[in-house]
C-alpha atoms as a PDB file:
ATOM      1  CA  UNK A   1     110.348 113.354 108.224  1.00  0.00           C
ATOM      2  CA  UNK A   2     109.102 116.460 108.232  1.00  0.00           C
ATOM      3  CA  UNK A   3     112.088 117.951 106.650  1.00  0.00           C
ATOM      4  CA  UNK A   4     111.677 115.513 103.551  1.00  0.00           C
ATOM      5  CA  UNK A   5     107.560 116.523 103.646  1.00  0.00           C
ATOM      6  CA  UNK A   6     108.789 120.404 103.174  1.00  0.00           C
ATOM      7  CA  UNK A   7     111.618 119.847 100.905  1.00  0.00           C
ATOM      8  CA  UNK A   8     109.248 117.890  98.591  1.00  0.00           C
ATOM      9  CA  UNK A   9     106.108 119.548  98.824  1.00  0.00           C
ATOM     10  CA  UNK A  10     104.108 116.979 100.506  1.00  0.00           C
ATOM     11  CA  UNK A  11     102.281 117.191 103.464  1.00  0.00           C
ATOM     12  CA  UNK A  12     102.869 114.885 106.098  1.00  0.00           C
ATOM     13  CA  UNK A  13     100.275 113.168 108.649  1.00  0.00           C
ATOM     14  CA  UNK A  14     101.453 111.433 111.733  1.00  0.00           C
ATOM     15  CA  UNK A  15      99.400 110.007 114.452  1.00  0.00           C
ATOM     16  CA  UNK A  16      98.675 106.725 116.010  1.00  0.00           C
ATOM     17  CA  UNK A  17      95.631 105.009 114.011  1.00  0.00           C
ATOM     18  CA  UNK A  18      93.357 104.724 117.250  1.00  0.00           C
ATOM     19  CA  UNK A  19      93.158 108.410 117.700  1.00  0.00           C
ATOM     20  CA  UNK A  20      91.448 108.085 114.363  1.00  0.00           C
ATOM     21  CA  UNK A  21      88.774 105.716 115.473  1.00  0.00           C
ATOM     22  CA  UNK A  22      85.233 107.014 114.754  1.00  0.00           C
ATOM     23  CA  UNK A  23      84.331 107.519 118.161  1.00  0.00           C
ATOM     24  CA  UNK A  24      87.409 109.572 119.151  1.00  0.00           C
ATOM     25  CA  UNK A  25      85.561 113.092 117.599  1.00  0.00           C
ATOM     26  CA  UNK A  26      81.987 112.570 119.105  1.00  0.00           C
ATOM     27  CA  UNK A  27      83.352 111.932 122.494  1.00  0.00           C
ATOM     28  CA  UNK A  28      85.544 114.615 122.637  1.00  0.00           C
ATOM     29  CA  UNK A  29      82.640 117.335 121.114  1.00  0.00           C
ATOM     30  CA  UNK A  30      80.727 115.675 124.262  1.00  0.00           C
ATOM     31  CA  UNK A  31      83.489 116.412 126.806  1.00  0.00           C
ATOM     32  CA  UNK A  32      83.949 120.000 125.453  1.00  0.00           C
ATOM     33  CA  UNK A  33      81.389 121.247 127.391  1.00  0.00           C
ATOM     34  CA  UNK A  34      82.359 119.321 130.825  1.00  0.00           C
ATOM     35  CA  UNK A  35      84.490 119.896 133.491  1.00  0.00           C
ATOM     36  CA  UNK A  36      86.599 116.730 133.972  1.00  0.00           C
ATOM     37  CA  UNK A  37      87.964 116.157 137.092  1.00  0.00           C
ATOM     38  CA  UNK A  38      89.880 112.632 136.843  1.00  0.00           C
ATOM     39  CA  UNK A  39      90.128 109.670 134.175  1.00  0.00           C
ATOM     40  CA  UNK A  40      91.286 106.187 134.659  1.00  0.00           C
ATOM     41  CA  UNK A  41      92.583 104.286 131.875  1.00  0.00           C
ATOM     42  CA  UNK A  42      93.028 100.551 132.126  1.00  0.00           C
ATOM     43  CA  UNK A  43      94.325  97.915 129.671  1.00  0.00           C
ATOM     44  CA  UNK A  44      94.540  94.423 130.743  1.00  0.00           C
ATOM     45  CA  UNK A  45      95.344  91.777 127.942  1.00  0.00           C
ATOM     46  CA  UNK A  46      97.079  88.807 127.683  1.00  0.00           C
ATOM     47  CA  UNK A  47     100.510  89.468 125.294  1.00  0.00           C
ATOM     48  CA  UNK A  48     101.048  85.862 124.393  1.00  0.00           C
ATOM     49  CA  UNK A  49      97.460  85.723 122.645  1.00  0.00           C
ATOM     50  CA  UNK A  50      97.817  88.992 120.714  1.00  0.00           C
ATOM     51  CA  UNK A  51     102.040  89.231 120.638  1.00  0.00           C
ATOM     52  CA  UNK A  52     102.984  85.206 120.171  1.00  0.00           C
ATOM     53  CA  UNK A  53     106.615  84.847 119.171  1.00  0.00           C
ATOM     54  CA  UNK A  54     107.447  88.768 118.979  1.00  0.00           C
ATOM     55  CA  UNK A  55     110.706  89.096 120.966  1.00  0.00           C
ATOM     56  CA  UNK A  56     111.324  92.705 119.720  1.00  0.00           C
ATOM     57  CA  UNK A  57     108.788  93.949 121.864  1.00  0.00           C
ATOM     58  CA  UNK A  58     110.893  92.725 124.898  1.00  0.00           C
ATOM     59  CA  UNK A  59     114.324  94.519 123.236  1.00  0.00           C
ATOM     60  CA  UNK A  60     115.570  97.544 123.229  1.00  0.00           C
ATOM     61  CA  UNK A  61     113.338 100.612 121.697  1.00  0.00           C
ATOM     62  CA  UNK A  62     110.573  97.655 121.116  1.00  0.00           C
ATOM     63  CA  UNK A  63     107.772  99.320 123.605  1.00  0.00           C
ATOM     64  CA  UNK A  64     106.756  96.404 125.727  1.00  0.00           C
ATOM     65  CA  UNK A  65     103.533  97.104 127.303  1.00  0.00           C
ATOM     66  CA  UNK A  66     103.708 100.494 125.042  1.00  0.00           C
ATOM     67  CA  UNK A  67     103.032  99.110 122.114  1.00  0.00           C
ATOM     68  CA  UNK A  68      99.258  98.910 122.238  1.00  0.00           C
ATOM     69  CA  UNK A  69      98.943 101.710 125.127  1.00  0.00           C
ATOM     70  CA  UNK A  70     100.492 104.300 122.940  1.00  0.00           C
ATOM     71  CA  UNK A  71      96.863 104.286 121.127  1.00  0.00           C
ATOM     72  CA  UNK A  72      95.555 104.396 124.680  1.00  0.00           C
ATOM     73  CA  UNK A  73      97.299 107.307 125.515  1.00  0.00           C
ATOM     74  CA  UNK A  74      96.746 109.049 121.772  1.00  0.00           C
ATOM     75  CA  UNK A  75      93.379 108.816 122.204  1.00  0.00           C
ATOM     76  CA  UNK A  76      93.081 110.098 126.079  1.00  0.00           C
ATOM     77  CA  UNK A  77      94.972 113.279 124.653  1.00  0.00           C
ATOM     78  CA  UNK A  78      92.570 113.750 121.565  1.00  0.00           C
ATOM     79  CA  UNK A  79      89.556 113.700 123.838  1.00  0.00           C
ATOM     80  CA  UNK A  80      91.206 115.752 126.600  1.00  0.00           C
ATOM     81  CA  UNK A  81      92.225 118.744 124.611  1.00  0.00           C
ATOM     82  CA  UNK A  82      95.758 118.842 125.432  1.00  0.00           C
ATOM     83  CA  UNK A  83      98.963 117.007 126.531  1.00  0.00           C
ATOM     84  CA  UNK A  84      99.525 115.187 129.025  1.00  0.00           C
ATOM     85  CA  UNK A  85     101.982 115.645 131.849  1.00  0.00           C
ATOM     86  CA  UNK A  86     104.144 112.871 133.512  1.00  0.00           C
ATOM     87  CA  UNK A  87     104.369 113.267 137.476  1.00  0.00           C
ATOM     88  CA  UNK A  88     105.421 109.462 138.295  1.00  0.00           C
ATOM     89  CA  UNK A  89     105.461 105.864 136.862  1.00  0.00           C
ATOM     90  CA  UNK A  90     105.785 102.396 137.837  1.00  0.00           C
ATOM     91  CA  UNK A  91     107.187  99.971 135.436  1.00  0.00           C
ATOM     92  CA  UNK A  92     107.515  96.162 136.094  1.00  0.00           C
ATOM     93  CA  UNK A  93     110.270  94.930 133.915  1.00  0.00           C
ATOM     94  CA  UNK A  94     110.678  91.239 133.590  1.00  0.00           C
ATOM     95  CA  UNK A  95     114.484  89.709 134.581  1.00  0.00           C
ATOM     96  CA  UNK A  96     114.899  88.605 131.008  1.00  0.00           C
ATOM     97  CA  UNK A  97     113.721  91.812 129.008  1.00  0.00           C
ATOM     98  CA  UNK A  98     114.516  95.422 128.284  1.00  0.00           C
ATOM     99  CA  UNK A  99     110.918  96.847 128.142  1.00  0.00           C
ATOM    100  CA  UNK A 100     107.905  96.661 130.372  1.00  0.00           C
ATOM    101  CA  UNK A 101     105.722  94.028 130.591  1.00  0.00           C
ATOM    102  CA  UNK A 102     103.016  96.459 133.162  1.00  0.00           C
ATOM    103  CA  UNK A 103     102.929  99.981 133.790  1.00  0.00           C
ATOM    104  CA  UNK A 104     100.887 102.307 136.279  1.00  0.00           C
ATOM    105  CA  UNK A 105     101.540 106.351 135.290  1.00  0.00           C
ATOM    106  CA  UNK A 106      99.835 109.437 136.672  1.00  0.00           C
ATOM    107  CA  UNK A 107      99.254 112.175 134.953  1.00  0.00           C
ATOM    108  CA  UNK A 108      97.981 115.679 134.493  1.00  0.00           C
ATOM    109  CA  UNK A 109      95.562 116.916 131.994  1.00  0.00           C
ATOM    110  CA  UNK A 110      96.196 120.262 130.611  1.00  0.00           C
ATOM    111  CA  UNK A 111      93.491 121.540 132.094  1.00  0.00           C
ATOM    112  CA  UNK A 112      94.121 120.017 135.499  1.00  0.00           C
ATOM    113  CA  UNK A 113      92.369 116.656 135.559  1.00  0.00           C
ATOM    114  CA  UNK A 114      93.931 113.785 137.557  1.00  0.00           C
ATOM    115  CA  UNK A 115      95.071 110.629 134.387  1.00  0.00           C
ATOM    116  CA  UNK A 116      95.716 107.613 135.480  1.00  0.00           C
ATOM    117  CA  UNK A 117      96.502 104.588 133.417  1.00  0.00           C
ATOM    118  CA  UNK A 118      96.933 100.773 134.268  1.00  0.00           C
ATOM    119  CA  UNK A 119      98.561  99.227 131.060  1.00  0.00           C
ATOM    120  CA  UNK A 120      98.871  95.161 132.238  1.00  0.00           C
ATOM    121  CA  UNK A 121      99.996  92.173 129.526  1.00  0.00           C
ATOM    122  CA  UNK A 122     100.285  89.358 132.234  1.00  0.00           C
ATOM    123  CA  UNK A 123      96.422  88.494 132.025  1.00  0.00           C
ATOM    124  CA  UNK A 124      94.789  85.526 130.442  1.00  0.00           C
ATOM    125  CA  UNK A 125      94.688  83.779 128.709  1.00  0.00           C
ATOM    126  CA  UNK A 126      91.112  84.420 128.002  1.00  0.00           C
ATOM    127  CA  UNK A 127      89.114  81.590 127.290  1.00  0.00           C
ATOM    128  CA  UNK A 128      86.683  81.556 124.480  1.00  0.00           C
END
């Protein structure tokens, strides 16, 4: 993509749309000034409510649990100042797909702080 940006002269923007949520910039001016020391992330929903009938998400390259967590995870680095760093993950697979349905990761800010997500589709459903 970014070959086709340069070769045509256009400039090209790619992010996930959360990190662009209106709240993203005044929280992160806010935590400039702070020493953060750990975060916890978690994301419980219920994937047949908000996900009824899409099988690609269990198939190959489809995400699974990922899907709505990338924003999750977009934002936590916008507001952090930096990338993230992998050190272990737990993924609960279902028998009967090729993506995760749950996933616990830890992680490592940039500058050191402890990130810890719990990314969960098996709740609900949610009454309302």
């Amino acid at each position: 993509m970014r070959e086709i940006a340069c070769t045509r002269g256009c400039t090209l923007f790619a992010s996930w749309h959360s990190r662009a949520a209106g709240a993203v910039e005044p929280a992160r001016a806010w935590l400039a000034s702070k020493r953060i020391l750990s975060v916890e992330v978690r994301w419980k929903e219920d994937v047949r409510r908000w996900h009824p009938g899409q099988q690609w998400i269990w198939k190959p390259g489809g995400l699974g649990v990922f899907d709505p967590d990338i924003n999750a995870l977009s934002i936590v680095t916008r507001i952090l100042l930096g990338e993230l760093a992998l050190r272990a993950a737990t993924l609960v697979v279902p028998a009967d797909a090729a993506t995760p349905i749950a996933a616990e990761l830890d992680c490592i800010g940039a500058a050191g702080a402890a990130v810890r997500t719990y990314f969960d589709w098996r709740h609900g459903p949610v009454e309302e």
